[in-house]
Protein backbone atom coordinates (compact mmCIF):
# COMPACT_ATOMS: atom_id res chain seq x y z
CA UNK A 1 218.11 157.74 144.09
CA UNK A 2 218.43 153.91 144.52
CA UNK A 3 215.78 151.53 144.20
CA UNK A 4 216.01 148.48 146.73
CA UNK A 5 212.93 146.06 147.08
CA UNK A 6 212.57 144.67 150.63
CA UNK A 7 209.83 142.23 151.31
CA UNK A 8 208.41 142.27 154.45
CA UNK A 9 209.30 146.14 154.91
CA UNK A 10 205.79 147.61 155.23
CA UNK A 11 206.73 149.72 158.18
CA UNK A 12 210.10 150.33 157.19
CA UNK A 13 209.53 154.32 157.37
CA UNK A 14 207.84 154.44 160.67
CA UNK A 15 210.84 152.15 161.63
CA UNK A 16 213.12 155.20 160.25
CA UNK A 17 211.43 158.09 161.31
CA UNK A 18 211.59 156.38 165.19
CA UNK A 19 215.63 156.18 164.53
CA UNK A 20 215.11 159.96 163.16
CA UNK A 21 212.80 161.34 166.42
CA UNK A 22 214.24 159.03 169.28
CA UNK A 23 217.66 158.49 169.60
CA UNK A 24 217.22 155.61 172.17
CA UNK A 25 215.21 153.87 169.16
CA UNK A 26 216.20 150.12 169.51
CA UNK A 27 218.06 148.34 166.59
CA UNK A 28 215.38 146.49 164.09
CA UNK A 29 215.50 143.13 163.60
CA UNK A 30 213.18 141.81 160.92
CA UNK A 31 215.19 138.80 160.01
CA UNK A 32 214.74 137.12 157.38
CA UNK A 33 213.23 140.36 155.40
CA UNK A 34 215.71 143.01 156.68
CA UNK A 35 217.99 144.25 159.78
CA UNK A 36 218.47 148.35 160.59
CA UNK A 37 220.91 150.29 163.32
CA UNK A 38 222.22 153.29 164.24
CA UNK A 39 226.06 154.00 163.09
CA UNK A 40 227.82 157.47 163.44
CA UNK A 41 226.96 158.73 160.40
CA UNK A 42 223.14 157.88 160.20
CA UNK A 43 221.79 154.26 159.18
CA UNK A 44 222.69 151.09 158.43
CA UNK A 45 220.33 148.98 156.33
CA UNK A 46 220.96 144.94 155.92
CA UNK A 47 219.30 142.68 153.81
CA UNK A 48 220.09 139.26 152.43
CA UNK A 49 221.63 140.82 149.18
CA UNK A 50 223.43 143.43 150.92
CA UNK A 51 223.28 146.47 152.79
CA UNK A 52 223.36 150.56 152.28
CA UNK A 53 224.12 153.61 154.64
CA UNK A 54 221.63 155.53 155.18
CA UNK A 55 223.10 159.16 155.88
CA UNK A 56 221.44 160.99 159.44
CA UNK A 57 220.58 164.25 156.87
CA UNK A 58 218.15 162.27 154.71
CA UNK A 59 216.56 159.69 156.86
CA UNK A 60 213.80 162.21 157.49
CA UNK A 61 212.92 162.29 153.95
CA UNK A 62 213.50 158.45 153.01
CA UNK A 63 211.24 157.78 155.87
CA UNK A 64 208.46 160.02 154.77
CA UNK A 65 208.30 158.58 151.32
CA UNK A 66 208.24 155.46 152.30
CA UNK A 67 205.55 156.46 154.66
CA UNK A 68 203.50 157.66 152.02
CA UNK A 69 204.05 154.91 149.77
C-alpha cells in the first residue's frame, strides 16, 4: 500500500466513490491541493509532486478508507 499525503483532500473518498457509483462523475479539480479523472483503466490522481493510477478494481476500497479516516 502507498502512503501519499494530500492537503486539502478531506473529501477525497466521497470524490472517489462518486467516480466509482456514477460514471458521468465530472473530473475534480482541487488545484492547488490535487486534480482526479477518469482514464480507461480506473483513476488518475495529480498532485504537485506527482501523480498515481488508481486501478477501477480498488477504487471502491481506497475510497472507503479514506472515508472512514
Amino acid at each position: 500500500m502507498a502512503n501519499i499525503k494530500i492537503t486539502g483532500a478531506a473529501n477525497l473518498g466521497d470524490q472517489l466513490h462518486a467516480f466509482a457509483t456514477d460514471p458521468s462523475a465530472e473530473p475534480i479539480d482541487n488545484m492547488p491541493a490535487y486534480t482526479a479523472y477518469p482514464t480507461d483503466t480506473g483513476v488518475r490522481l495529480a498532485t504537485h509532486n506527482g501523480q498515481i493510477d488508481l486501478p477501477w478494481r480498488w477504487l471502491t476500497s481506497i475510497a472507503d478508507q479514506l472515508r472512514a479516516a
